[in-house]
N, C-alpha and C. Protein backbone atom coordinates (compact mmCIF):
# COMPACT_ATOMS: atom_id res chain seq x y z
N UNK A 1 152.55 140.83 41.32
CA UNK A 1 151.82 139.93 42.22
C UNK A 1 152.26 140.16 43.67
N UNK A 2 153.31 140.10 43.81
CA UNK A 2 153.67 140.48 44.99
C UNK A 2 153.53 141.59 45.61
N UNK A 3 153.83 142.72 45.06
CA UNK A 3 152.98 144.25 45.34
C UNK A 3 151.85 144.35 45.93
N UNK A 4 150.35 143.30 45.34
CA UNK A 4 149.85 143.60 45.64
C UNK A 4 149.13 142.55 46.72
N UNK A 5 150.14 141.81 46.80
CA UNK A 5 149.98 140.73 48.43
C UNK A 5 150.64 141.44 49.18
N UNK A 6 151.67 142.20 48.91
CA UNK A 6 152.40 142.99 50.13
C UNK A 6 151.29 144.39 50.51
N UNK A 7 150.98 144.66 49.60
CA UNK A 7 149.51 145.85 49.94
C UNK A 7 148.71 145.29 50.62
N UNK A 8 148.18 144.44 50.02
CA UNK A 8 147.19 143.40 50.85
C UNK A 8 147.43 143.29 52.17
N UNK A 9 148.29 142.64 52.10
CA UNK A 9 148.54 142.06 54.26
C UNK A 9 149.01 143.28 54.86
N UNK A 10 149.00 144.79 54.26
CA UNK A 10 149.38 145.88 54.75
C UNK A 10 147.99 146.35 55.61
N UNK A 11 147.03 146.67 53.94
CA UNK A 11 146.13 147.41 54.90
C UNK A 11 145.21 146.22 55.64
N UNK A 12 145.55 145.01 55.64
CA UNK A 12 144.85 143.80 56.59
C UNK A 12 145.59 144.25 58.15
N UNK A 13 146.87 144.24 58.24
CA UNK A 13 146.91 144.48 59.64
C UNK A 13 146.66 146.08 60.28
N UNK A 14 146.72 146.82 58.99
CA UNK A 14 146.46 148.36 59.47
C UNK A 14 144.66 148.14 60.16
N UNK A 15 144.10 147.22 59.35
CA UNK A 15 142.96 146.85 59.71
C UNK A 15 142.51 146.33 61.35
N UNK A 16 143.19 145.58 61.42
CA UNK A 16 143.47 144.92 62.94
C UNK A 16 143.51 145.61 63.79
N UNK A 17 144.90 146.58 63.48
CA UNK A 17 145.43 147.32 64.42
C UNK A 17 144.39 148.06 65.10
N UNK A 18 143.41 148.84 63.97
CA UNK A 18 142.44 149.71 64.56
C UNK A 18 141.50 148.69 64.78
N UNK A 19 140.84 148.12 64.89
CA UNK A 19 140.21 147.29 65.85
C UNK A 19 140.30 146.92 67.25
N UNK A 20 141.79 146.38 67.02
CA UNK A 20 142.38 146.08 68.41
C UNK A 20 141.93 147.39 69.47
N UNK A 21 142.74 148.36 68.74
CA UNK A 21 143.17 149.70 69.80
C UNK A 21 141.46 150.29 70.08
N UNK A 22 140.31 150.16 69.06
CA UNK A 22 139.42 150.59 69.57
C UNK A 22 138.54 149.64 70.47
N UNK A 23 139.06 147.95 70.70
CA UNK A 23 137.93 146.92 71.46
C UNK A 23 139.31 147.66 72.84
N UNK A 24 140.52 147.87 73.07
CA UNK A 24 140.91 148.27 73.90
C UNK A 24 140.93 149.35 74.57
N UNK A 25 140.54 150.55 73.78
CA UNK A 25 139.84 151.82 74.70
C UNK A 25 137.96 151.35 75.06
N UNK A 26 137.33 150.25 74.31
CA UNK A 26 135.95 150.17 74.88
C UNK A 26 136.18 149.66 76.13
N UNK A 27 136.73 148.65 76.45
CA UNK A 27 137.14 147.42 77.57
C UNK A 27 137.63 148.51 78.49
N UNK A 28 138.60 149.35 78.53
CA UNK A 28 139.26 150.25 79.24
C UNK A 28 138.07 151.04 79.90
N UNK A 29 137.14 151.98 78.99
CA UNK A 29 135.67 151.97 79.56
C UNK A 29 134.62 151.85 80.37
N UNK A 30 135.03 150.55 79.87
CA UNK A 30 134.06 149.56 80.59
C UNK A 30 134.63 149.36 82.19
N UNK A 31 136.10 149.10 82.17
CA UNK A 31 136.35 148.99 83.43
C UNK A 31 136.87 149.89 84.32
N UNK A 32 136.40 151.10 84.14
CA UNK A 32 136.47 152.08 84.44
C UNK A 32 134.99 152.38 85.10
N UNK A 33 133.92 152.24 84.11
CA UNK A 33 132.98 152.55 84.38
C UNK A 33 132.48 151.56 85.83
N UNK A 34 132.94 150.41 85.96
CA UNK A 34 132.87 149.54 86.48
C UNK A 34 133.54 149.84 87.63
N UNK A 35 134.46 150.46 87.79
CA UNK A 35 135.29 151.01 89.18
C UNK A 35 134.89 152.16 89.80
N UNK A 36 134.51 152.56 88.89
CA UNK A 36 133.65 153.54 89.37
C UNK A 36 132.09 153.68 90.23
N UNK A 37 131.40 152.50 89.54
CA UNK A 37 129.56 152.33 90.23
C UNK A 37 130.82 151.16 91.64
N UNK A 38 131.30 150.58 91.70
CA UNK A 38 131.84 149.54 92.57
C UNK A 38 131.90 150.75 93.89
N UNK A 39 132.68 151.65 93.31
CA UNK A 39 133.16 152.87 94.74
C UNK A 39 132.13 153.66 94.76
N UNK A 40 130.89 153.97 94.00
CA UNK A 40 129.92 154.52 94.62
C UNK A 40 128.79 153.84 95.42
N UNK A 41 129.29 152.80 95.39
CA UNK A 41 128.12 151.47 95.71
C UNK A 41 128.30 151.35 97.50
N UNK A 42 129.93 150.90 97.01
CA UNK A 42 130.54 150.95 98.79
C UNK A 42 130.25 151.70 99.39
N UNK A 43 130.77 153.29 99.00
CA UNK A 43 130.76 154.41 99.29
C UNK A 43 129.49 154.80 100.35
């Protein structure tokens, strides 16, 4: 039982993890893309 709660909440945060790291390279992106039209705008 425990094995497979300890598996469990394994691949649950392995789960997360890649979520996290991919809403944080979109956002990164985004505000990038965003710094970018800002300095061609001024520009």
């Amino acid at each position: 039982m425990n094995v497979v709660l300890g598996s469990m909440i394994y691949i649950y945060i392995n789960y997360i993890r890649e979520r996290v790291e991919e809403g944080l390279s979109h956002l990164h992106f985004c505000f990038s893309y965003l710094v970018w039209k800002s300095r061609s705008c001024c520009l």
